[in-house]
C-alpha atoms as a PDB file:
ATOM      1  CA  UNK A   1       3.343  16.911  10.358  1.00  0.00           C
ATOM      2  CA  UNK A   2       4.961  14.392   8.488  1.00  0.00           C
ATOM      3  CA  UNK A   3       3.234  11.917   5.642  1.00  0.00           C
ATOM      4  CA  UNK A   4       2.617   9.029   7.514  1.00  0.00           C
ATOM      5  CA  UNK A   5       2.272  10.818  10.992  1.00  0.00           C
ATOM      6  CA  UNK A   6      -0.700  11.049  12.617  1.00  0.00           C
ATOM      7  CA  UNK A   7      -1.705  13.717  15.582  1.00  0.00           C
ATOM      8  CA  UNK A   8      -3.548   9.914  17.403  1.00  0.00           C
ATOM      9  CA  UNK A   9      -1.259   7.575  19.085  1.00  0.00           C
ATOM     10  CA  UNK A  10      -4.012   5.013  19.787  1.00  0.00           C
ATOM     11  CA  UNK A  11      -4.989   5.404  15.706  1.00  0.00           C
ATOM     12  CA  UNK A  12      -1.149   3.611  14.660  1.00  0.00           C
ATOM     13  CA  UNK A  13      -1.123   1.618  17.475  1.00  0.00           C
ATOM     14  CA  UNK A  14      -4.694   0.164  16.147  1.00  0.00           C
ATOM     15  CA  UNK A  15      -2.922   0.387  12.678  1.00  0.00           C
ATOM     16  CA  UNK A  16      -0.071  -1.463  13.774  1.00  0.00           C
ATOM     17  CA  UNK A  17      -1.956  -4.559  15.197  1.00  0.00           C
ATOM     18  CA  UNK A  18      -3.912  -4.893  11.774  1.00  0.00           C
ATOM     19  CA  UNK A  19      -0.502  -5.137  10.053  1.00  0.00           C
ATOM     20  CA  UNK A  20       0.508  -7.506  12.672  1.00  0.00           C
ATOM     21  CA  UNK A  21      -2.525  -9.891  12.683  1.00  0.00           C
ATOM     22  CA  UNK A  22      -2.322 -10.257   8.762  1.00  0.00           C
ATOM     23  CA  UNK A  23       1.447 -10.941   9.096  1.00  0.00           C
ATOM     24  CA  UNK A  24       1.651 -13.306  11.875  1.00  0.00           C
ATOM     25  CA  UNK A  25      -1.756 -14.416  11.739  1.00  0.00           C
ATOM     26  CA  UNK A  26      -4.343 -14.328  14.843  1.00  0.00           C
ATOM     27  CA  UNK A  27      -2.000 -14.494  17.406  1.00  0.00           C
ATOM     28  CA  UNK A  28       0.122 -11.545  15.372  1.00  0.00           C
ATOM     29  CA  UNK A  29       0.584  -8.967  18.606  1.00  0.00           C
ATOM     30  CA  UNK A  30       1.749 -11.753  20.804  1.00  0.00           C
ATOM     31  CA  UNK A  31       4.097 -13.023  18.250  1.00  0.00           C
ATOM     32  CA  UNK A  32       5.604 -10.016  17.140  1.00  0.00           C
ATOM     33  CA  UNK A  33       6.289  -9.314  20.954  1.00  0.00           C
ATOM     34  CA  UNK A  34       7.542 -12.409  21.610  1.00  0.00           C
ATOM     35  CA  UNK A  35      10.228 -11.888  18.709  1.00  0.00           C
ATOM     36  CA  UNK A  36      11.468  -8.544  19.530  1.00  0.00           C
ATOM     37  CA  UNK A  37      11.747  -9.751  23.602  1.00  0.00           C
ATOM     38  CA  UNK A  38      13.509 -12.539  22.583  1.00  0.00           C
ATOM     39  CA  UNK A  39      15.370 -11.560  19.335  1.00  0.00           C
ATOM     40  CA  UNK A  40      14.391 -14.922  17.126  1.00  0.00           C
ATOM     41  CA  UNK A  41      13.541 -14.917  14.068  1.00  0.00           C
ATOM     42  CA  UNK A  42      15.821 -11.839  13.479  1.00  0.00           C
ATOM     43  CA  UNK A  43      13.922  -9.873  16.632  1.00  0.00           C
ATOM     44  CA  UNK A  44      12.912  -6.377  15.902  1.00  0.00           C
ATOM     45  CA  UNK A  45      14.397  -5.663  13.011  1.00  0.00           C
ATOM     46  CA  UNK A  46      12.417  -8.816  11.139  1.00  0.00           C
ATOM     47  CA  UNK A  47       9.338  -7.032  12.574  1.00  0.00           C
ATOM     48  CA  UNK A  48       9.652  -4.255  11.566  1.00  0.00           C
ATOM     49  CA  UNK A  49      10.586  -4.724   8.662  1.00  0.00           C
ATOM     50  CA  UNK A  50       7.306  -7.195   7.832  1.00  0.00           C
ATOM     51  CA  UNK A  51       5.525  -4.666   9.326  1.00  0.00           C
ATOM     52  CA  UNK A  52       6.755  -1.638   6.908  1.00  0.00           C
ATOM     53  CA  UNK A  53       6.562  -3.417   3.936  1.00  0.00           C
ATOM     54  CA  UNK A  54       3.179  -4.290   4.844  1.00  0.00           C
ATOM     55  CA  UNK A  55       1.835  -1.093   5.277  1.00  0.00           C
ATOM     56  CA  UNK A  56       3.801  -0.010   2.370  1.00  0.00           C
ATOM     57  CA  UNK A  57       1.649  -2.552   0.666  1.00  0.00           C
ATOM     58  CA  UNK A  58      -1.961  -1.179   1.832  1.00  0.00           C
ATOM     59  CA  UNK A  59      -0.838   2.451   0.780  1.00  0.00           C
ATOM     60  CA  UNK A  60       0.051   1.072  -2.492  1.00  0.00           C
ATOM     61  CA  UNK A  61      -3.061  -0.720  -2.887  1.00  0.00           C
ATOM     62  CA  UNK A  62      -4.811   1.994  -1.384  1.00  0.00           C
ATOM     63  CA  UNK A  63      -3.200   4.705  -3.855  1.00  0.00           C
ATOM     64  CA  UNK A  64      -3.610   2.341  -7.420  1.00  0.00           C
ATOM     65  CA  UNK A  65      -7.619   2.003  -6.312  1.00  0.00           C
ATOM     66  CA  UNK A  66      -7.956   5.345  -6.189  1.00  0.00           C
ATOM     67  CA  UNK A  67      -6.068   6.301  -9.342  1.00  0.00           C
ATOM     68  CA  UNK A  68      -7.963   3.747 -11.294  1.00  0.00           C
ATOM     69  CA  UNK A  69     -10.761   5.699  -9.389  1.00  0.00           C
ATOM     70  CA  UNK A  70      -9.778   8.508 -11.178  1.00  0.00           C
ATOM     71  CA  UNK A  71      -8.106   7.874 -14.309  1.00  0.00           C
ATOM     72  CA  UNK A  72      -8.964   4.015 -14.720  1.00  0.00           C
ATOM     73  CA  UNK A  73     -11.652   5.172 -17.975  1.00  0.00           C
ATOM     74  CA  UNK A  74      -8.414   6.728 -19.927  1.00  0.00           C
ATOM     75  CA  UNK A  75      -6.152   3.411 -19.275  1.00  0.00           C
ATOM     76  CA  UNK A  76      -6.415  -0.060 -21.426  1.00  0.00           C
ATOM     77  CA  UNK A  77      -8.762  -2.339 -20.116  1.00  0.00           C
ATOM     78  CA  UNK A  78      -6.989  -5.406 -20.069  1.00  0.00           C
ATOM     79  CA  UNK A  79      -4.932  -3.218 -16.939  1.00  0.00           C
ATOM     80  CA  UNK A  80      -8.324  -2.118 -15.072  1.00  0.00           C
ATOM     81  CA  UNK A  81     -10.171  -5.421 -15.596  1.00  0.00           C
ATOM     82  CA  UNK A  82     -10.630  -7.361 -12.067  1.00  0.00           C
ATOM     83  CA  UNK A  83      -9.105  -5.731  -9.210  1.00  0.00           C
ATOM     84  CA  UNK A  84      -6.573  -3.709 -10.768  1.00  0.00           C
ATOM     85  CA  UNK A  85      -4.065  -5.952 -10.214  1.00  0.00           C
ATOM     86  CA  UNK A  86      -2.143  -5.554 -13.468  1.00  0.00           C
ATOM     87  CA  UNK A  87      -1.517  -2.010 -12.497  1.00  0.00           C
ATOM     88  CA  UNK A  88      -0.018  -2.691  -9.484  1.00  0.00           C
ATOM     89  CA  UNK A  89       2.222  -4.863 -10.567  1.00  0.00           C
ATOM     90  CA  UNK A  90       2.994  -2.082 -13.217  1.00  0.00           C
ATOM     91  CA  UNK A  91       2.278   0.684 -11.810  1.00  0.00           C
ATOM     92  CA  UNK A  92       5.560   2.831 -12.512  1.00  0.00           C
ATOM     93  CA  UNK A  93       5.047   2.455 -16.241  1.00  0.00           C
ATOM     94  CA  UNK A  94       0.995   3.195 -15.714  1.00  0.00           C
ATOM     95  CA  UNK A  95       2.594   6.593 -13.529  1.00  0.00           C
ATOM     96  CA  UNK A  96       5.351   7.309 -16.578  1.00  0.00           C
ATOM     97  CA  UNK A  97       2.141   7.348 -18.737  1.00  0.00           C
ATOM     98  CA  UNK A  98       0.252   9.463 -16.905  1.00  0.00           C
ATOM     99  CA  UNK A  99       1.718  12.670 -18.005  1.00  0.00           C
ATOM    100  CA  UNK A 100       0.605  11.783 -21.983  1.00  0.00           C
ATOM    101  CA  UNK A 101      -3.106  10.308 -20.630  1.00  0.00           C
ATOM    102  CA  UNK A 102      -3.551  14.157 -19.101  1.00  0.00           C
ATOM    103  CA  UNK A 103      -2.237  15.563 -22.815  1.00  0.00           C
ATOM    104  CA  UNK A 104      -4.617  13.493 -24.569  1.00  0.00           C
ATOM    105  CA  UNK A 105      -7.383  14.752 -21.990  1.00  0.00           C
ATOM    106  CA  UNK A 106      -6.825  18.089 -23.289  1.00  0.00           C
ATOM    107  CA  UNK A 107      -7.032  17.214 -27.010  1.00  0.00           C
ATOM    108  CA  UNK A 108     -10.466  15.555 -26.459  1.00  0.00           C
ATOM    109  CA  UNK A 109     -12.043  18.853 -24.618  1.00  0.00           C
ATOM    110  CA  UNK A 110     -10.433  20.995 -27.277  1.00  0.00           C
END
């Protein structure tokens, strides 16, 4: 099974119309329909696109929450303060450093 997969049909489909709602707003299934039947707004490849980069979004989010779950108490606070926005806007330098906060983890149990 493949990363994003799932072995529930009814689970992305539910998954889908979340992302869809937040994109287009309440009316976000009929919308999205209505562009890919009709192609406007660039059709189905505009959707689809909104609607991967939107779920690419809530994994991101998802992922930095629970890292700062993790390893927020060995990062700066000025980049866990709030809602951890500062690492996601960062967050490939936070995951560059991650490999020296697990070295100095070791030092500090030593």
């Amino acid at each position: 099974m493949g990363f994003f997969e799932s072995p529930d049909p009814d689970i992305d489909w539910g998954r889908c119309i979340t992302h869809l709602l937040k994109i287009y707003g309440e009316n976000g299934g009929k919308t999205a329909f209505e562009m890919v039947r009709t192609g406007v707004e660039g059709g189905i490849y505009a959707v689809l696109k909104k609607l991967v980069k939107q779920m690419i979004k809530e994994y991101a989010h998802n992922e930095i929450k629970a890292y700062v779950l993790k390893y927020g108490h060995l990062l700066p606070s000025e980049l866990t303060e709030g809602n951890a926005t500062r690492i996601g806007a960062n967050f490939l330098t936070v995951f560059a450093e991650h490999p020296k906060l697990n070295k100095r983890i070791r030092k500090i149990g030593r």
